[in-house]
C-alpha atoms as a PDB file:
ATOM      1  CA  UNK A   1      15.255   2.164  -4.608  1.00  0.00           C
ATOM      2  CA  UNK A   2      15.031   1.683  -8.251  1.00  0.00           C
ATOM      3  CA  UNK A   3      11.813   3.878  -9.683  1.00  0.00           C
ATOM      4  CA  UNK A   4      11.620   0.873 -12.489  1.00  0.00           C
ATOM      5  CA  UNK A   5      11.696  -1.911  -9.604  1.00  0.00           C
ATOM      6  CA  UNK A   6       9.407  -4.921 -10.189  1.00  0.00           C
ATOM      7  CA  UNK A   7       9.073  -4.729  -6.140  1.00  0.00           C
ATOM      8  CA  UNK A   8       7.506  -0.935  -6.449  1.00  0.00           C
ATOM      9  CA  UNK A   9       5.289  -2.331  -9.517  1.00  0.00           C
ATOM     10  CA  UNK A  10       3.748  -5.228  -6.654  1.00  0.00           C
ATOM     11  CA  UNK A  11       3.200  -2.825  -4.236  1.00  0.00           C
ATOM     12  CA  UNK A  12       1.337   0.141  -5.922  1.00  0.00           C
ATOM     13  CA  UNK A  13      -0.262  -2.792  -7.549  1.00  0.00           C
ATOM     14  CA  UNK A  14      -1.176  -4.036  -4.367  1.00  0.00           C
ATOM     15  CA  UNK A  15      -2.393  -0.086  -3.073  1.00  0.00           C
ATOM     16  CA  UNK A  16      -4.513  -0.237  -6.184  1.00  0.00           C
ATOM     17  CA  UNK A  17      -7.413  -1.778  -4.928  1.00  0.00           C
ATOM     18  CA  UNK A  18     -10.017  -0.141  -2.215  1.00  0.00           C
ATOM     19  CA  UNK A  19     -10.330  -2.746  -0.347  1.00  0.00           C
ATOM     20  CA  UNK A  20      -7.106  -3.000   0.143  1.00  0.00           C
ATOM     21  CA  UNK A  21      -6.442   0.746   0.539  1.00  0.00           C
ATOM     22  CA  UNK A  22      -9.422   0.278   3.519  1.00  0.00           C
ATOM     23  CA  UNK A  23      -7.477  -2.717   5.219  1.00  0.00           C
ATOM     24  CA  UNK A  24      -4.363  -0.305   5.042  1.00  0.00           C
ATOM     25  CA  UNK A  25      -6.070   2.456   6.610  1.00  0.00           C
ATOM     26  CA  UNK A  26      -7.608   0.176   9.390  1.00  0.00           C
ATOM     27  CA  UNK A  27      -3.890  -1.205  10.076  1.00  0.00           C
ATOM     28  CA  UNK A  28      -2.385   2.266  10.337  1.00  0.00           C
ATOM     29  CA  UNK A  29      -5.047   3.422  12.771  1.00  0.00           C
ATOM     30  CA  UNK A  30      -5.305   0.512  14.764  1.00  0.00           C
ATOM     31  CA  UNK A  31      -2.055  -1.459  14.906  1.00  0.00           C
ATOM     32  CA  UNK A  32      -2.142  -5.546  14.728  1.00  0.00           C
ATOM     33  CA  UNK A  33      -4.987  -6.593  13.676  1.00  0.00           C
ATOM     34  CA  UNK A  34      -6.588 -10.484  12.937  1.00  0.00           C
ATOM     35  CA  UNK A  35      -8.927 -11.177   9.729  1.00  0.00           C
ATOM     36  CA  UNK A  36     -11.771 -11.321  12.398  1.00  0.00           C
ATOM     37  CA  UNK A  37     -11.569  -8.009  13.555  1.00  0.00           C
ATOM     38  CA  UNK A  38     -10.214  -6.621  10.095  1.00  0.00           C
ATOM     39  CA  UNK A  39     -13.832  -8.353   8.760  1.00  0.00           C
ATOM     40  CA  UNK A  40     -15.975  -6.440  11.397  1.00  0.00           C
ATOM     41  CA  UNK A  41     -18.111  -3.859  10.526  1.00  0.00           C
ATOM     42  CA  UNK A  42     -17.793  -4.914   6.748  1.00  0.00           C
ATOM     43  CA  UNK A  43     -19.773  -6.768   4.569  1.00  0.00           C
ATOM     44  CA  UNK A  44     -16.431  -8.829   3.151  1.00  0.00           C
ATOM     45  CA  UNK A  45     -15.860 -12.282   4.240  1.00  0.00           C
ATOM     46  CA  UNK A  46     -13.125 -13.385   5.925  1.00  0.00           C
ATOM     47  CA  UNK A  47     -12.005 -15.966   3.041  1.00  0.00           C
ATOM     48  CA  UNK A  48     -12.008 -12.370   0.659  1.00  0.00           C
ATOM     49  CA  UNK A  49      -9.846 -10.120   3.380  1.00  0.00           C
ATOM     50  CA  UNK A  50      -7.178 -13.189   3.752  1.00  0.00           C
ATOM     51  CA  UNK A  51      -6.990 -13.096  -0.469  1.00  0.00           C
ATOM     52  CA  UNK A  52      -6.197  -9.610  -0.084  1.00  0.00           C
ATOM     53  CA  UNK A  53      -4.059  -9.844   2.600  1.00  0.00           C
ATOM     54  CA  UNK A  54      -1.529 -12.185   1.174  1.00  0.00           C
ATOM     55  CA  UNK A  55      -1.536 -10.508  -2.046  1.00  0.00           C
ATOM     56  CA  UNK A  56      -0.316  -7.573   0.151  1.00  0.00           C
ATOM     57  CA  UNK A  57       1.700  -9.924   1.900  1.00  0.00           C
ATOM     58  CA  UNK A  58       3.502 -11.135  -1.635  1.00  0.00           C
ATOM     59  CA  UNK A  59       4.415  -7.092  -2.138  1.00  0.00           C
ATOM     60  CA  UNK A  60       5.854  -6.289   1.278  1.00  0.00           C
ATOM     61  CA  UNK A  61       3.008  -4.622   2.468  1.00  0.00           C
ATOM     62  CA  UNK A  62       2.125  -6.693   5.677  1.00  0.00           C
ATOM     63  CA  UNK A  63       3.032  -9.237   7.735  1.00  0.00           C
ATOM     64  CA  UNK A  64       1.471 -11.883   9.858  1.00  0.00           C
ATOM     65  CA  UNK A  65       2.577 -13.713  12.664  1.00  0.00           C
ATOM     66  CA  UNK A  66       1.177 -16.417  14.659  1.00  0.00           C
ATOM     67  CA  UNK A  67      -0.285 -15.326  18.287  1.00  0.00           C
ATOM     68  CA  UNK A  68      -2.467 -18.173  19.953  1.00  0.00           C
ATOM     69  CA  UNK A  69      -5.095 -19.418  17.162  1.00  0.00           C
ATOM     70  CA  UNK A  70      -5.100 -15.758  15.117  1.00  0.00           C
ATOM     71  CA  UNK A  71      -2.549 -14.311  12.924  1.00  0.00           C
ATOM     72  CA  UNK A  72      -2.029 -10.554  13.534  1.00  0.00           C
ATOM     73  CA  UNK A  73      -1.627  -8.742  10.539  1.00  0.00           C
ATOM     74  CA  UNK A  74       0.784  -5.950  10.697  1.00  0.00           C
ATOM     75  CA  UNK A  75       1.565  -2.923   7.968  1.00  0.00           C
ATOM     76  CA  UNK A  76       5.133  -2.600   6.940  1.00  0.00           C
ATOM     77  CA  UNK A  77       5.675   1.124   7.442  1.00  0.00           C
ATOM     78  CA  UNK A  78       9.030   1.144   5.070  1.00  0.00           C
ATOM     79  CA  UNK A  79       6.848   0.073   2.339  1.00  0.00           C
ATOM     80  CA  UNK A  80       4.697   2.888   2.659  1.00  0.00           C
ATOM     81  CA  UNK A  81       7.345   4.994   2.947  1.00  0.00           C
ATOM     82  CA  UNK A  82       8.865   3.908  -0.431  1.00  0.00           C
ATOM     83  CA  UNK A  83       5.639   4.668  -1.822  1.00  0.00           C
ATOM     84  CA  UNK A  84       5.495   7.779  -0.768  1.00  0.00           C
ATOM     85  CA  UNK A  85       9.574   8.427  -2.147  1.00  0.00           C
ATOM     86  CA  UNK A  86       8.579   6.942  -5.236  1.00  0.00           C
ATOM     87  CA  UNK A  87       5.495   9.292  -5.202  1.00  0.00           C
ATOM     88  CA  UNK A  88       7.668  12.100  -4.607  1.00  0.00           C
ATOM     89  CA  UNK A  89       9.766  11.455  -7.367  1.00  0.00           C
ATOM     90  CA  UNK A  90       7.202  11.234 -10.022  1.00  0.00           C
ATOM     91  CA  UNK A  91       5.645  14.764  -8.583  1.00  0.00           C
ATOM     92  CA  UNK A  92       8.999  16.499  -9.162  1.00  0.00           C
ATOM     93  CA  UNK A  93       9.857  14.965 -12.893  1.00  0.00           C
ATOM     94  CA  UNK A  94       5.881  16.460 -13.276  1.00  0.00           C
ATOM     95  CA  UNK A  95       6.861  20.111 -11.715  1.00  0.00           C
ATOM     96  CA  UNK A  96      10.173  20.128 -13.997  1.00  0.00           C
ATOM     97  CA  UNK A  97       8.015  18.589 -16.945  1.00  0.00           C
ATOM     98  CA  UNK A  98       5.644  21.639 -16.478  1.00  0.00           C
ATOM     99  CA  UNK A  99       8.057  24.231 -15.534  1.00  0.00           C
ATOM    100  CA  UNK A 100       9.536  23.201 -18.903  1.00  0.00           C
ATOM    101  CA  UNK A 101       6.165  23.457 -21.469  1.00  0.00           C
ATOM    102  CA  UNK A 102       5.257  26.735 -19.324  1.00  0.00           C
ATOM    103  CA  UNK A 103       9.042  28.302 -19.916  1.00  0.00           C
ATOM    104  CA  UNK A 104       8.781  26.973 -23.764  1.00  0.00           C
ATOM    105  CA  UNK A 105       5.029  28.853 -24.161  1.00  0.00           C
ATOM    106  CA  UNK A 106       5.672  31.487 -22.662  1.00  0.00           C
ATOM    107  CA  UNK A 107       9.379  32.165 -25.161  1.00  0.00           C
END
């Protein structure tokens, strides 16, 4: 994985919104879900949690496939898991950055 990728720019762009960090959280506690059940207990309309689902959908976030009259809409665990190696990445060019400025005031 490329740190620079345009892919990695869609998805944090796509983890940079609260609702859709919610409907992530909600699909990696509860599996499969539809836009009915991802809806309940929310005051977000359906027509709002499909927007954000396919603009997750566009990064490689989720999936949905077809099961009777629903679509089940399914997190993509290897795209949270490049997250997180991208994530990891930054955090050590930080700890090298700072061991760095604390090495040059303390000389």
């Amino acid at each position: 994985m490329r740190s620079s990728s345009p892919k990695t720019a869609h998805l944090f762009a796509a983890l940079g919104d609260e609702t859709r960090l919610r409907l992530v959280s909600r699909l990696c506690g509860a599996g499969p879900m539809s836009i009915a059940r991802l809806t309940e207990g929310t005051k977000i309309t359906r027509q709002a949690i499909a927007k954000h689902l396919r603009v997750m959908e566009r990064s490689g976030l989720v999936h949905g496939r077809r099961q009777g009259r629903e679509t089940l809409w399914q997190l993509e665990q290897r795209r949270l898991e490049e997250a997180s190696h991208y994530l990891d990445i930054v955090s050590k060019q930080w700890d090298a950055a700072l061991l760095r400025l604390r090495k040059f005031v303390e000389d």
